[in-house]
PDB file of N, CA and C in Angstrom:
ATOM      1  N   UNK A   1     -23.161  88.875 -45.676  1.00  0.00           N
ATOM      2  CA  UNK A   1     -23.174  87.548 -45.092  1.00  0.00           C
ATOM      3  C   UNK A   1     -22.774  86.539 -46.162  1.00  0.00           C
ATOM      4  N   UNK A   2     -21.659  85.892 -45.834  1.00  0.00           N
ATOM      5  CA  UNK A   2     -21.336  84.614 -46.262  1.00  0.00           C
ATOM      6  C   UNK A   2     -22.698  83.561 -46.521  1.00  0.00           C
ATOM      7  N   UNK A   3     -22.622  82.858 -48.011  1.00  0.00           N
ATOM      8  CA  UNK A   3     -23.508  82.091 -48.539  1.00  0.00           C
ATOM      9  C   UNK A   3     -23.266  80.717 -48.776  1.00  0.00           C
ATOM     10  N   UNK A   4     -23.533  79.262 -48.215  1.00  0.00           N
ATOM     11  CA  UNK A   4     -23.054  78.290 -48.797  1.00  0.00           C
ATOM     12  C   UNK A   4     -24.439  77.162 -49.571  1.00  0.00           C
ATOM     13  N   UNK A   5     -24.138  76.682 -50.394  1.00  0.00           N
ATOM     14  CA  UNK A   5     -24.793  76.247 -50.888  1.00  0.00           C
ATOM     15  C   UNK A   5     -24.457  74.422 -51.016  1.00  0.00           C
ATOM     16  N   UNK A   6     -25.308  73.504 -50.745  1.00  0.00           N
ATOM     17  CA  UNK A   6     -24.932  72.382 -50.136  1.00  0.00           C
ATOM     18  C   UNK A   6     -25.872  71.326 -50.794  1.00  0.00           C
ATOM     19  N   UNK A   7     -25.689  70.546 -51.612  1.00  0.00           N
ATOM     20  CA  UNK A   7     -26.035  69.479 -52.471  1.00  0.00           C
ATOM     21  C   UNK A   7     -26.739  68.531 -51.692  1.00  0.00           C
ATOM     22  N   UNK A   8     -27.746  68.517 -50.732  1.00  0.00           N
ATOM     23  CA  UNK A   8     -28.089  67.021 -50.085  1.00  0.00           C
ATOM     24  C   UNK A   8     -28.381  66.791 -48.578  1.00  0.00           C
ATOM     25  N   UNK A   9     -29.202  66.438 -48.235  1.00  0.00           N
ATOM     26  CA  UNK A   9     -29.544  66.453 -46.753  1.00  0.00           C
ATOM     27  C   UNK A   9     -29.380  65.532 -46.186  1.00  0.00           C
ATOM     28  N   UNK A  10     -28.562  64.520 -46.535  1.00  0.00           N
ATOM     29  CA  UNK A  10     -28.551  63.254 -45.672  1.00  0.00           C
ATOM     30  C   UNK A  10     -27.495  63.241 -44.224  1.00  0.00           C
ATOM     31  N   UNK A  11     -26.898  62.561 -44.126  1.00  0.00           N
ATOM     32  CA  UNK A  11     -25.905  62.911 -42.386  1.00  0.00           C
ATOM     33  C   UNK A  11     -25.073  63.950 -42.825  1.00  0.00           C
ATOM     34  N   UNK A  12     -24.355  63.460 -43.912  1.00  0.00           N
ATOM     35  CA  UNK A  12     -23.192  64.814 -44.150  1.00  0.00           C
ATOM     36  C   UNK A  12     -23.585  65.678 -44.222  1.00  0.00           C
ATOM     37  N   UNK A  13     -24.816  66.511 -45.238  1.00  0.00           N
ATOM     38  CA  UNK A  13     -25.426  67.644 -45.796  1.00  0.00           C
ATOM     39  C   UNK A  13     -25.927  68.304 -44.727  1.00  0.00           C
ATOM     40  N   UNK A  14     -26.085  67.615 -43.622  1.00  0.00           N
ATOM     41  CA  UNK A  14     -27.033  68.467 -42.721  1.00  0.00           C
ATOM     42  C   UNK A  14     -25.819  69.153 -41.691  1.00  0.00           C
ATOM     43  N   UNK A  15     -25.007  68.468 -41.651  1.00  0.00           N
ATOM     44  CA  UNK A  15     -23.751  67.799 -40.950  1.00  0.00           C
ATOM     45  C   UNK A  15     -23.107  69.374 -41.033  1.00  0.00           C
ATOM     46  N   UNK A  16     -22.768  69.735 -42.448  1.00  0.00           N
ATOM     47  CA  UNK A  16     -21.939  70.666 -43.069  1.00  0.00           C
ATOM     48  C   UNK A  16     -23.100  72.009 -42.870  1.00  0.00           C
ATOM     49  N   UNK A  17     -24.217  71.733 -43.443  1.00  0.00           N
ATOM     50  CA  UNK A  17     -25.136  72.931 -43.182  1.00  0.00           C
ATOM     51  C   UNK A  17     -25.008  73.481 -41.528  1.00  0.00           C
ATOM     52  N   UNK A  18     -25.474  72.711 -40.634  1.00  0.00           N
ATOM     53  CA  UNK A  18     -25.636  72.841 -39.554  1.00  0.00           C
ATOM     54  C   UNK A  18     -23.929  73.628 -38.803  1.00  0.00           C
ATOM     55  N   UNK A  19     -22.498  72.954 -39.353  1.00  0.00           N
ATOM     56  CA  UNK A  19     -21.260  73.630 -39.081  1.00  0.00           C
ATOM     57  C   UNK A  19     -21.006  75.048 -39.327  1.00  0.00           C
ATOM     58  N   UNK A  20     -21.474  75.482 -40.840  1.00  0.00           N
ATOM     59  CA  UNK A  20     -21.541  76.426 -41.250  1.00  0.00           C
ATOM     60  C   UNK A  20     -22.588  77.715 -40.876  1.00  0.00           C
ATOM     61  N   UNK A  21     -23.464  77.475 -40.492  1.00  0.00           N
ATOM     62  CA  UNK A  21     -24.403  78.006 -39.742  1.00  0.00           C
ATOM     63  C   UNK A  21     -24.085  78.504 -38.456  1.00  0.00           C
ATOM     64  N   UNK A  22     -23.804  77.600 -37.928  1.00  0.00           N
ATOM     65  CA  UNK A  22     -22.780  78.051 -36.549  1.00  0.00           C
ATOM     66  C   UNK A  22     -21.823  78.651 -36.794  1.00  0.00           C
ATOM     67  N   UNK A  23     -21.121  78.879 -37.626  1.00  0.00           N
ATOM     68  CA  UNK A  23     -20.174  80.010 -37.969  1.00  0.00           C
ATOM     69  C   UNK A  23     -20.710  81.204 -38.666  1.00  0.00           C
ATOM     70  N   UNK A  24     -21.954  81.452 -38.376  1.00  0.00           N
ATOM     71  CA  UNK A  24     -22.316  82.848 -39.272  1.00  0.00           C
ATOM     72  C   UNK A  24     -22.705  82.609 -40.443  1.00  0.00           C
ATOM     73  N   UNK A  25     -22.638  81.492 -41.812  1.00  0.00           N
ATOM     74  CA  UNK A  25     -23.133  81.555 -42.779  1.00  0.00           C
ATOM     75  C   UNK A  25     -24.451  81.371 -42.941  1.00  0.00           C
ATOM     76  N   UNK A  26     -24.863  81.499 -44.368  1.00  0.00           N
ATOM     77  CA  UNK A  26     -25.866  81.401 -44.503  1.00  0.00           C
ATOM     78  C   UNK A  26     -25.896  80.113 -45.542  1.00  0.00           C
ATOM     79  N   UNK A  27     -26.867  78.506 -45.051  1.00  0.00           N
ATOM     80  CA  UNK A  27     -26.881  77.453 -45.416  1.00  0.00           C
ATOM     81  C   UNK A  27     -27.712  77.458 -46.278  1.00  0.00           C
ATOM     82  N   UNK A  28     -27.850  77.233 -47.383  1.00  0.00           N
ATOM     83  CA  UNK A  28     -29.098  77.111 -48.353  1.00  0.00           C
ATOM     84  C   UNK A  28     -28.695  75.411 -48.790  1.00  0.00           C
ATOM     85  N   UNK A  29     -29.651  74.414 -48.685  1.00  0.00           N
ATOM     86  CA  UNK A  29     -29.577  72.928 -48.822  1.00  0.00           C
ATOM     87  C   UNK A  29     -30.540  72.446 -49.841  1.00  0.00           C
ATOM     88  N   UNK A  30     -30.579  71.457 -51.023  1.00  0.00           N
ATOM     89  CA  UNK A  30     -31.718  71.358 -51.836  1.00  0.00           C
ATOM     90  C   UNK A  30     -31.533  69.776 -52.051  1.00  0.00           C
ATOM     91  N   UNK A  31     -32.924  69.737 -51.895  1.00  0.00           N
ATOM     92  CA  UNK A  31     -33.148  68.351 -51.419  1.00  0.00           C
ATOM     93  C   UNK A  31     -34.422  67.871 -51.682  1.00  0.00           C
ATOM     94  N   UNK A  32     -35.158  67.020 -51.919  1.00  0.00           N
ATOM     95  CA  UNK A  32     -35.826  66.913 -52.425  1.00  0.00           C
ATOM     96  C   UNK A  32     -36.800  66.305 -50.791  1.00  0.00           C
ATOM     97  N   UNK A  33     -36.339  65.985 -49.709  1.00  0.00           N
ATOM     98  CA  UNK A  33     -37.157  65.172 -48.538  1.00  0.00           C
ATOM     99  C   UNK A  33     -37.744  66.280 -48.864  1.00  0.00           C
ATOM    100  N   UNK A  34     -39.312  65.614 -48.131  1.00  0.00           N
ATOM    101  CA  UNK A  34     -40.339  66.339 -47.226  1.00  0.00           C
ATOM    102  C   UNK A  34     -39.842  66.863 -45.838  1.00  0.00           C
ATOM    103  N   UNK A  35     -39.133  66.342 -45.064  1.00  0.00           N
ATOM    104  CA  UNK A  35     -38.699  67.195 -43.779  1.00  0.00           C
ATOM    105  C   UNK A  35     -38.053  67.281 -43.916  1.00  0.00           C
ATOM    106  N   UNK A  36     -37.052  68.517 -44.759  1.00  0.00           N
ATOM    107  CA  UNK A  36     -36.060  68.918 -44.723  1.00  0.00           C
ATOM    108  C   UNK A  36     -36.091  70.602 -43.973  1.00  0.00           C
ATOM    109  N   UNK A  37     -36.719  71.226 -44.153  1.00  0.00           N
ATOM    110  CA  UNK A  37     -36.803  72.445 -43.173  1.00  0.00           C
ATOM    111  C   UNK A  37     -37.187  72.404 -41.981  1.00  0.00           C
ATOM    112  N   UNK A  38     -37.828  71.407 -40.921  1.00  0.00           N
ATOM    113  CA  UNK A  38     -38.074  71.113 -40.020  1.00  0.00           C
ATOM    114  C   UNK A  38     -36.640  70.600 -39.389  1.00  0.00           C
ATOM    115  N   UNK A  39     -35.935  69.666 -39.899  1.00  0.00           N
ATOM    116  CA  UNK A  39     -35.084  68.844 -39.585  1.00  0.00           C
ATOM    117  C   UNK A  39     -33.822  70.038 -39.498  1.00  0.00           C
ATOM    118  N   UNK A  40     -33.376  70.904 -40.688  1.00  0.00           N
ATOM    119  CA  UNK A  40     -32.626  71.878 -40.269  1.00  0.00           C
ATOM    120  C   UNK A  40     -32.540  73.085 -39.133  1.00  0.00           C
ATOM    121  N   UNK A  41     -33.956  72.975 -38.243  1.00  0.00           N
ATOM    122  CA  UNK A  41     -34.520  73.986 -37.604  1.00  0.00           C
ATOM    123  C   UNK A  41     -34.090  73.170 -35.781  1.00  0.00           C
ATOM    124  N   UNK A  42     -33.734  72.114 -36.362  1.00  0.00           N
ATOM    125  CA  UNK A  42     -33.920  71.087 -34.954  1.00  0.00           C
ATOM    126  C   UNK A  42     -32.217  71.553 -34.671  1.00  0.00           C
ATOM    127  N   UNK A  43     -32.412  71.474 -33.295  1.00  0.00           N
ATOM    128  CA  UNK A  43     -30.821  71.561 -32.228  1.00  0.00           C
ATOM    129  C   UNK A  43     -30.283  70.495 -32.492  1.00  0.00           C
ATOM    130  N   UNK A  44     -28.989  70.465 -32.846  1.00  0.00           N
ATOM    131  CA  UNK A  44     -28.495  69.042 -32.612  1.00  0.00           C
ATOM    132  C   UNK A  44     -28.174  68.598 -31.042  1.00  0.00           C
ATOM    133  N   UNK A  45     -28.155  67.220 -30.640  1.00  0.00           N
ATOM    134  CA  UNK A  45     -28.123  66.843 -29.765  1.00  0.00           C
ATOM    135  C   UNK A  45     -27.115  67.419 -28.949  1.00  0.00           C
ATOM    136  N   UNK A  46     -26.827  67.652 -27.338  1.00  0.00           N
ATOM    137  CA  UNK A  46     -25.854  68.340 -27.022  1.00  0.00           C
ATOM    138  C   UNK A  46     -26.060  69.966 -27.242  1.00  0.00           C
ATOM    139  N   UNK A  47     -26.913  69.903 -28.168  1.00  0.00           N
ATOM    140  CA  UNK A  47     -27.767  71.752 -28.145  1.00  0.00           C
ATOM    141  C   UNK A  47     -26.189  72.343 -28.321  1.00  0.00           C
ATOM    142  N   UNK A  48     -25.193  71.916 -29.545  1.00  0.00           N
ATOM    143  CA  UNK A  48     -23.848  72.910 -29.546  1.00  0.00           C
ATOM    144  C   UNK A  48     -24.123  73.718 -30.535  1.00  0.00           C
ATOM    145  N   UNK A  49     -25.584  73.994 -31.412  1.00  0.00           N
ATOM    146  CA  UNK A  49     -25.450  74.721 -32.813  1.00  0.00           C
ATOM    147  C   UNK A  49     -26.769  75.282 -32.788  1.00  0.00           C
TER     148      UNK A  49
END
């Protein structure tokens, strides 16, 4: 499995995690929020990912 590794959780970071994910990778994100694993776990709106 494909690995990406992603600098930042703000709109883009989640943005790119969440794209890549949907294509089979595997997103690893580092970030310093408190809801950052909750927030990656959430559907995006439209439920496309």
């Amino acid at each position: 499995m494909a690995v990406v590794t992603i600098g930042g959780a703000g709109l883009i970071g989640v943005s790119w995690a969440r794209l890549f994910g949907a294509a089979g990778w595997k997103a690893r994100v580092s970030d310093p929020r408190p809801d950052l694993e909750p927030l990656g776990r959430q559907k995006p709106p439209g439920g496309t990912a």
